[in-house]
PDB file of N, CA and C in Angstrom:
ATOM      1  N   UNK A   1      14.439  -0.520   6.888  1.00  0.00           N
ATOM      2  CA  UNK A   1      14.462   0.872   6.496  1.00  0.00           C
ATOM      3  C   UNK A   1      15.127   1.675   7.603  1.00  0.00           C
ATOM      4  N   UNK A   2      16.078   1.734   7.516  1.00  0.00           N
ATOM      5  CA  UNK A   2      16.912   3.004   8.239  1.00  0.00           C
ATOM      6  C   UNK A   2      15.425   4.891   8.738  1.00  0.00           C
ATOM      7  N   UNK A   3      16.240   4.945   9.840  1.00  0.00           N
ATOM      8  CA  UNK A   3      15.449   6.189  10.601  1.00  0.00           C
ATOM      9  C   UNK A   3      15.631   7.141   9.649  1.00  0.00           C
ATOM     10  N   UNK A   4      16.303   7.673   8.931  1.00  0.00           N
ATOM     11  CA  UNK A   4      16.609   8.753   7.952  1.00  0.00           C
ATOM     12  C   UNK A   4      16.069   8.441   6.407  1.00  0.00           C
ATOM     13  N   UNK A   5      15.517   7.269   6.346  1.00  0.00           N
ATOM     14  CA  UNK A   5      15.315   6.924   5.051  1.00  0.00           C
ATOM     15  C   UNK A   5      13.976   6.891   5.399  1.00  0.00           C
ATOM     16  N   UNK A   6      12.896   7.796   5.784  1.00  0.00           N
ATOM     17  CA  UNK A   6      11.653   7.814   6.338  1.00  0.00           C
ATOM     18  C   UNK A   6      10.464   8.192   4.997  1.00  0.00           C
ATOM     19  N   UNK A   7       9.502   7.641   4.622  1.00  0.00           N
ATOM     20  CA  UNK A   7       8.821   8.289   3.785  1.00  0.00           C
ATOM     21  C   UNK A   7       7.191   8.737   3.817  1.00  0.00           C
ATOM     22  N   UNK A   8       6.212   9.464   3.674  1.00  0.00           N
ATOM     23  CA  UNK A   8       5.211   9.558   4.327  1.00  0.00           C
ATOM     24  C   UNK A   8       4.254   8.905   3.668  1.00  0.00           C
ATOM     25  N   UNK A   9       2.788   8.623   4.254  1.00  0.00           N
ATOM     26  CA  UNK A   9       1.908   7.849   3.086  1.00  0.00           C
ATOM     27  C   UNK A   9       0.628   8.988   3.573  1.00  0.00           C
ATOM     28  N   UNK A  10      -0.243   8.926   2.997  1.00  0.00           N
ATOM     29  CA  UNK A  10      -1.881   9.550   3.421  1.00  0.00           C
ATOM     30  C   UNK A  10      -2.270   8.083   3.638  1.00  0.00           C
ATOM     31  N   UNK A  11      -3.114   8.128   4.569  1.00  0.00           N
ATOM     32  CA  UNK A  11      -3.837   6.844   4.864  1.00  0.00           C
ATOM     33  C   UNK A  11      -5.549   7.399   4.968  1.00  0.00           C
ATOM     34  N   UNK A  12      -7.094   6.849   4.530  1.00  0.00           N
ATOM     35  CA  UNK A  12      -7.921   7.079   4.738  1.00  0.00           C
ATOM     36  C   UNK A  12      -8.645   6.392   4.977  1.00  0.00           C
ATOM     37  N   UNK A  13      -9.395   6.515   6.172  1.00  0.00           N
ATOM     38  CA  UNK A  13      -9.909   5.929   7.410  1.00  0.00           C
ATOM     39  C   UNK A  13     -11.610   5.479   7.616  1.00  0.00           C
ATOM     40  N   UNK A  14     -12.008   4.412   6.809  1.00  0.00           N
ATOM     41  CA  UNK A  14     -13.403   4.346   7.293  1.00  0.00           C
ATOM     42  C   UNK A  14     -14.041   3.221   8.079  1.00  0.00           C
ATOM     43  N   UNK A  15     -15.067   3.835   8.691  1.00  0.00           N
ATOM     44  CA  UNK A  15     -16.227   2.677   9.589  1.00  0.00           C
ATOM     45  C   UNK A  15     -16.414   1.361   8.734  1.00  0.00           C
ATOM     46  N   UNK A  16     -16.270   0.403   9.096  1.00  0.00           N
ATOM     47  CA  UNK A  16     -16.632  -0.583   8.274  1.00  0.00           C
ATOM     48  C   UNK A  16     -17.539  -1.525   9.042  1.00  0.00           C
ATOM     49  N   UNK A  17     -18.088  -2.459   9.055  1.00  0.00           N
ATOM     50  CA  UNK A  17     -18.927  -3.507   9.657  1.00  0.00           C
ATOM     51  C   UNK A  17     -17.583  -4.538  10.376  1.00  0.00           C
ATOM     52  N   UNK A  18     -17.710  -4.119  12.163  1.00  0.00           N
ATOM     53  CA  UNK A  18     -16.808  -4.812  12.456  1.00  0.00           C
ATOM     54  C   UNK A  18     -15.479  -4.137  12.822  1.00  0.00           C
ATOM     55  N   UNK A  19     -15.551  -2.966  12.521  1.00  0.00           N
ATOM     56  CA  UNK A  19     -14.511  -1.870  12.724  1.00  0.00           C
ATOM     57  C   UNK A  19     -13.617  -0.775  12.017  1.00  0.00           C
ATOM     58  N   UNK A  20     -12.739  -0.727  11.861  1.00  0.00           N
ATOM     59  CA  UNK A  20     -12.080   0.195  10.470  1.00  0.00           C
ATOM     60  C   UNK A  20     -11.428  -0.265   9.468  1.00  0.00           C
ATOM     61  N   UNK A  21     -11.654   0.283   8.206  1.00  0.00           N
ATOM     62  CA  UNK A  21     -10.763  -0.004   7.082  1.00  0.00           C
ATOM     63  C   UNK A  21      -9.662   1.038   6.958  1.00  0.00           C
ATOM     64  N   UNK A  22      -8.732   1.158   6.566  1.00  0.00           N
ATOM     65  CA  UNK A  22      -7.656   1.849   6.045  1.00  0.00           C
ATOM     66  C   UNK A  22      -7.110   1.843   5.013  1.00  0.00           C
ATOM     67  N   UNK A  23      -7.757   2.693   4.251  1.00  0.00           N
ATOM     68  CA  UNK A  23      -6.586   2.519   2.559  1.00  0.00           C
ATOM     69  C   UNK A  23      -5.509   3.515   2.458  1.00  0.00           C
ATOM     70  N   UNK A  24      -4.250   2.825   1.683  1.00  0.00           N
ATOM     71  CA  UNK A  24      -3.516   3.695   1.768  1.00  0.00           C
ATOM     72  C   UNK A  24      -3.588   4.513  -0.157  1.00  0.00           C
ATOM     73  N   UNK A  25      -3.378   5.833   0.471  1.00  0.00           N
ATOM     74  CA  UNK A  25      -3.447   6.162  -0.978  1.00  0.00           C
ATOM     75  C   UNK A  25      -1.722   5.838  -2.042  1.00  0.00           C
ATOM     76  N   UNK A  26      -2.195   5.727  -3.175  1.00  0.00           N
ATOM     77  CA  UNK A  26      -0.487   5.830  -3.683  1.00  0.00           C
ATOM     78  C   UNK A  26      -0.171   4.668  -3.770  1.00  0.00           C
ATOM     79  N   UNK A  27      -1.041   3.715  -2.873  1.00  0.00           N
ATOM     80  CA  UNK A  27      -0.061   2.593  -2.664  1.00  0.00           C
ATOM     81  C   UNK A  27      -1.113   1.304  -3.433  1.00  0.00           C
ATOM     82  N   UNK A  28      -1.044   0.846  -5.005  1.00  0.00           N
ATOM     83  CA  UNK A  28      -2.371   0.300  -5.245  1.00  0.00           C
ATOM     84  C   UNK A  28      -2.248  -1.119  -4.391  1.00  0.00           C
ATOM     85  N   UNK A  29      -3.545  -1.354  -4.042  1.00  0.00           N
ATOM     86  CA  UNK A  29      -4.055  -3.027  -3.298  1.00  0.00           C
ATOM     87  C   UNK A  29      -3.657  -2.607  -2.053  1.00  0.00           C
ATOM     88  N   UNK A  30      -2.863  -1.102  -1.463  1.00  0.00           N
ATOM     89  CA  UNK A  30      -2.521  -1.607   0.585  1.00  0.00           C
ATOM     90  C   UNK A  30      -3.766  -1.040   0.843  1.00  0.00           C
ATOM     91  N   UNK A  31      -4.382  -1.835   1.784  1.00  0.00           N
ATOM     92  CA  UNK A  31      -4.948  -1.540   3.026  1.00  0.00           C
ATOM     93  C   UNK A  31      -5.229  -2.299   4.211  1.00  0.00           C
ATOM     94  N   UNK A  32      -5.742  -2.187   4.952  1.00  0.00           N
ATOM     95  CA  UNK A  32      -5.724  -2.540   6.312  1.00  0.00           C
ATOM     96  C   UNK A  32      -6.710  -2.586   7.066  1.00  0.00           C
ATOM     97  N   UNK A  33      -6.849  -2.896   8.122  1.00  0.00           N
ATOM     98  CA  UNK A  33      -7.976  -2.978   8.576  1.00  0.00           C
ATOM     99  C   UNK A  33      -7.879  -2.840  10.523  1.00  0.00           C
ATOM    100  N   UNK A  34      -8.739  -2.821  11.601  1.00  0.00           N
ATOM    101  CA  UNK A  34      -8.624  -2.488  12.870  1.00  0.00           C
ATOM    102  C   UNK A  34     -10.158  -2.278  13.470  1.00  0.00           C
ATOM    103  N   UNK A  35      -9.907  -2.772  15.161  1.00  0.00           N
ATOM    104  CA  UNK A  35     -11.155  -2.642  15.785  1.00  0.00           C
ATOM    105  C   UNK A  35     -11.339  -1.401  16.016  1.00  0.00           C
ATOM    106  N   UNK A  36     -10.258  -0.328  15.519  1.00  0.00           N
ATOM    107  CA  UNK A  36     -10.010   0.783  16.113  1.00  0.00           C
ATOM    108  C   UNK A  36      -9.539   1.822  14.791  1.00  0.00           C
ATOM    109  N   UNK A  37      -9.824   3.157  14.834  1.00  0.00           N
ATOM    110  CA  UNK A  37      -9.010   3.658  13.853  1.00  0.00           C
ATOM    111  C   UNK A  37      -7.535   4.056  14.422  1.00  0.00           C
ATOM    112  N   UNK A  38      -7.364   3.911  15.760  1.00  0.00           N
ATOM    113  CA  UNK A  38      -5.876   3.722  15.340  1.00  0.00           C
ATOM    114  C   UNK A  38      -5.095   2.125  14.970  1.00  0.00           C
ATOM    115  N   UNK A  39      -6.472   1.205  15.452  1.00  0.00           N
ATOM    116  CA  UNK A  39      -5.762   0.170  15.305  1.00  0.00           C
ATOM    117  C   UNK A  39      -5.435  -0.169  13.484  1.00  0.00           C
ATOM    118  N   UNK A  40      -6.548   0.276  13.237  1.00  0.00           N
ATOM    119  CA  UNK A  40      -5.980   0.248  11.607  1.00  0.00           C
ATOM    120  C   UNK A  40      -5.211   0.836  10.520  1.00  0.00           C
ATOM    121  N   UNK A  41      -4.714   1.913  11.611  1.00  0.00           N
ATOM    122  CA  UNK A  41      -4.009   2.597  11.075  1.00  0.00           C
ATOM    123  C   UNK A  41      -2.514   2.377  11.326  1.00  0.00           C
ATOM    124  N   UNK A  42      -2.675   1.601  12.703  1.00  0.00           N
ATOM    125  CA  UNK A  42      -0.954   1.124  12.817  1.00  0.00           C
ATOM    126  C   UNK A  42      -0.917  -0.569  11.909  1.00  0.00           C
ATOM    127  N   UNK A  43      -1.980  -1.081  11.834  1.00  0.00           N
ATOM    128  CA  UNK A  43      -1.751  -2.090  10.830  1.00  0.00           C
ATOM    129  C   UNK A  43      -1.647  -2.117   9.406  1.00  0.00           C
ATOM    130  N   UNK A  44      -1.748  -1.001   9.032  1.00  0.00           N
ATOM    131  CA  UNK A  44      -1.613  -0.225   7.483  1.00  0.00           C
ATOM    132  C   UNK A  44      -0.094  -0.178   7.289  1.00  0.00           C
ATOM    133  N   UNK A  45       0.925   0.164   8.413  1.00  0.00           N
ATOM    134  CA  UNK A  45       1.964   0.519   8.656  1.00  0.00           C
ATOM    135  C   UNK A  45       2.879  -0.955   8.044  1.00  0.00           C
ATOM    136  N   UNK A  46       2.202  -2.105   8.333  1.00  0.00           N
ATOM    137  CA  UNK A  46       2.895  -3.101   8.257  1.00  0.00           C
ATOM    138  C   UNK A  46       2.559  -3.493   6.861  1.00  0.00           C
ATOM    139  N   UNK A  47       1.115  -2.972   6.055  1.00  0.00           N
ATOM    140  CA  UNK A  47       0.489  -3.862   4.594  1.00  0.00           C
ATOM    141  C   UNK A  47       1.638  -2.536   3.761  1.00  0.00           C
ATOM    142  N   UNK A  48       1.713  -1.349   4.943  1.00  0.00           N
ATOM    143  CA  UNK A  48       2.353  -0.431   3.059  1.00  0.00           C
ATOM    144  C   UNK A  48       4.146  -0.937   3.639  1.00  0.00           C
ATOM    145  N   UNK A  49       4.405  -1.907   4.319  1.00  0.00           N
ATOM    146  CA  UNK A  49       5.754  -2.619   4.373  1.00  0.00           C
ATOM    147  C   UNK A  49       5.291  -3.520   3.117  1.00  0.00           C
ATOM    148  N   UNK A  50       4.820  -4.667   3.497  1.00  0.00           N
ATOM    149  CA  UNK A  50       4.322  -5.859   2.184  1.00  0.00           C
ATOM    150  C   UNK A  50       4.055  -5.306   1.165  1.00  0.00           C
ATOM    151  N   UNK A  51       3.356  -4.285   0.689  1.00  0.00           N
ATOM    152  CA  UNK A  51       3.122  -3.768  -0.547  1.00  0.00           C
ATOM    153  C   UNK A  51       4.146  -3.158  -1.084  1.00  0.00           C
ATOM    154  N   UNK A  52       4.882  -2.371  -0.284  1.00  0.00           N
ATOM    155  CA  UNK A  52       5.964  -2.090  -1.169  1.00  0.00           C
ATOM    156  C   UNK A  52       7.141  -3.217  -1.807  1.00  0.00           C
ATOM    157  N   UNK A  53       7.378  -3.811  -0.537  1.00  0.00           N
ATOM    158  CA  UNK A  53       8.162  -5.047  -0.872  1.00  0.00           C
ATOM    159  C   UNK A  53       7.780  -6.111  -1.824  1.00  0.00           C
ATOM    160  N   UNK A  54       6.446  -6.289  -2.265  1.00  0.00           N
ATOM    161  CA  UNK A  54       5.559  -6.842  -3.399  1.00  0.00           C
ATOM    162  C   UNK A  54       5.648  -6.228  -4.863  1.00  0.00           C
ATOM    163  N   UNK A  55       5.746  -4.803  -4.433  1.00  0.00           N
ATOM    164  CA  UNK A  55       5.964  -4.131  -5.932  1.00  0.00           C
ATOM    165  C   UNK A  55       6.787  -4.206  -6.418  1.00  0.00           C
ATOM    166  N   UNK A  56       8.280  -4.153  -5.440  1.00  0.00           N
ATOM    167  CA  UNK A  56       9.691  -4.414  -5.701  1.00  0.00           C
ATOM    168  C   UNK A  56      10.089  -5.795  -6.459  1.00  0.00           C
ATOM    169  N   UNK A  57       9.723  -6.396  -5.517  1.00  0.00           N
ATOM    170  CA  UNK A  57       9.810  -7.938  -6.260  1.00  0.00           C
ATOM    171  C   UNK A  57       8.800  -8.033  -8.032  1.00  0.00           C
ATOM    172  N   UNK A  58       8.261  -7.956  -7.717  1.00  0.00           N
ATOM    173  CA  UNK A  58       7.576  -8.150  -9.161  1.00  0.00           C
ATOM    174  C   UNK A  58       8.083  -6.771 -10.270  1.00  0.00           C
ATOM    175  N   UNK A  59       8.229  -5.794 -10.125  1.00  0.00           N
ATOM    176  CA  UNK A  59       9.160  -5.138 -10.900  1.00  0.00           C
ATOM    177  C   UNK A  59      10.312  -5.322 -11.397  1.00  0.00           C
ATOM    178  N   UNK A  60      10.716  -6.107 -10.622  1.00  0.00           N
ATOM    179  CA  UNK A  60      12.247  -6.829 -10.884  1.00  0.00           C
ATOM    180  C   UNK A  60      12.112  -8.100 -12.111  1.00  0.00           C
ATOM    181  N   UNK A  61      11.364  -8.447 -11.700  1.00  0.00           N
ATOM    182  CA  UNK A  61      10.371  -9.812 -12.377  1.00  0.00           C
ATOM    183  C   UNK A  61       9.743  -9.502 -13.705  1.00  0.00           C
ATOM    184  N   UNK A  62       9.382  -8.137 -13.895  1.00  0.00           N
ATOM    185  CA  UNK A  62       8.749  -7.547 -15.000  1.00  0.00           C
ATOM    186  C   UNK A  62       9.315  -7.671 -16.637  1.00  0.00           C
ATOM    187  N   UNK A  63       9.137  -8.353 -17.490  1.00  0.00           N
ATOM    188  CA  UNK A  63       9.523  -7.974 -18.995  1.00  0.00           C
ATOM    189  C   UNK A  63       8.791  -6.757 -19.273  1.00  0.00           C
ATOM    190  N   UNK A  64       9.233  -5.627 -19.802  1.00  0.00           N
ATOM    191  CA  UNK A  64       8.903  -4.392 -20.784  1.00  0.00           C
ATOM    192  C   UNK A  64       8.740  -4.967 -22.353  1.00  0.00           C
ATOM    193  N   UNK A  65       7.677  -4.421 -23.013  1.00  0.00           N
ATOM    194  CA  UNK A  65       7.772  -4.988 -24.358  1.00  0.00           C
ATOM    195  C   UNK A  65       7.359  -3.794 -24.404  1.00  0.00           C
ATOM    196  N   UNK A  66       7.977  -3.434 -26.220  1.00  0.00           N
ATOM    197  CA  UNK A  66       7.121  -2.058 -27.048  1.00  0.00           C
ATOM    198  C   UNK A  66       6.191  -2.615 -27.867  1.00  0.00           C
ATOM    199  N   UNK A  67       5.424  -2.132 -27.949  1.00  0.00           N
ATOM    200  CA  UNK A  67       4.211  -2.111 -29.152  1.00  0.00           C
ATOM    201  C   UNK A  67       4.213  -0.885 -30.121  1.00  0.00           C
ATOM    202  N   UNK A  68       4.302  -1.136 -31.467  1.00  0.00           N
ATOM    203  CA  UNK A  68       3.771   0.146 -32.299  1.00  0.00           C
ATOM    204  C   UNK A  68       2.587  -0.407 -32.940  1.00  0.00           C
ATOM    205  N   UNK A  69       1.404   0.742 -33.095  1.00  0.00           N
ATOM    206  CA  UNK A  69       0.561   0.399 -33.803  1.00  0.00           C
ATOM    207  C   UNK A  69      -0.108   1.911 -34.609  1.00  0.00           C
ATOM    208  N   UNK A  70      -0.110   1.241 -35.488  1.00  0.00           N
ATOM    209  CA  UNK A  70      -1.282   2.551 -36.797  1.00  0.00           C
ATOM    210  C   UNK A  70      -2.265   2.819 -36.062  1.00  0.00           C
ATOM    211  N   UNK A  71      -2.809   4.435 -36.028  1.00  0.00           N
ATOM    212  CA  UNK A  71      -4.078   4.279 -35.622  1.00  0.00           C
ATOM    213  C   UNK A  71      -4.846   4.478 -36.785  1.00  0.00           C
TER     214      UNK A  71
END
């Protein structure tokens, strides 16, 4: 990802057993985890890399079908 091609995420930050969780919002299945809330928050950095790159791939991969149905 190029410096100009920058995009933002919300990330939200909780205590967990063992240290922090991090979910990212927007982004379904990323989150992350850390002994630290920043540590989990810079490791979020790398799951909303994989997650996006996961969505990509399988979108690509995707058949669309229509359905009509009576209600």
């Amino acid at each position: 990802m190029e410096s100009d091609d920058l995009h933002s995420f919300r990330i939200a930050v909780y205590r967990a057993p063992g240290g922090y969780l991090a979910i990212v919002d927007g982004v379904r299945g990323c989150f992350a985890h850390g002994a630290s809330e920043v540590e989990a928050v810079e490791n979020a950095r790398g799951s909303i890399r994989t997650c996006l790159a996961m969505e990509r791939m399988l979108t690509s991969l995707r058949a669309a079908v229509e359905v009509r149905i009576r209600p």
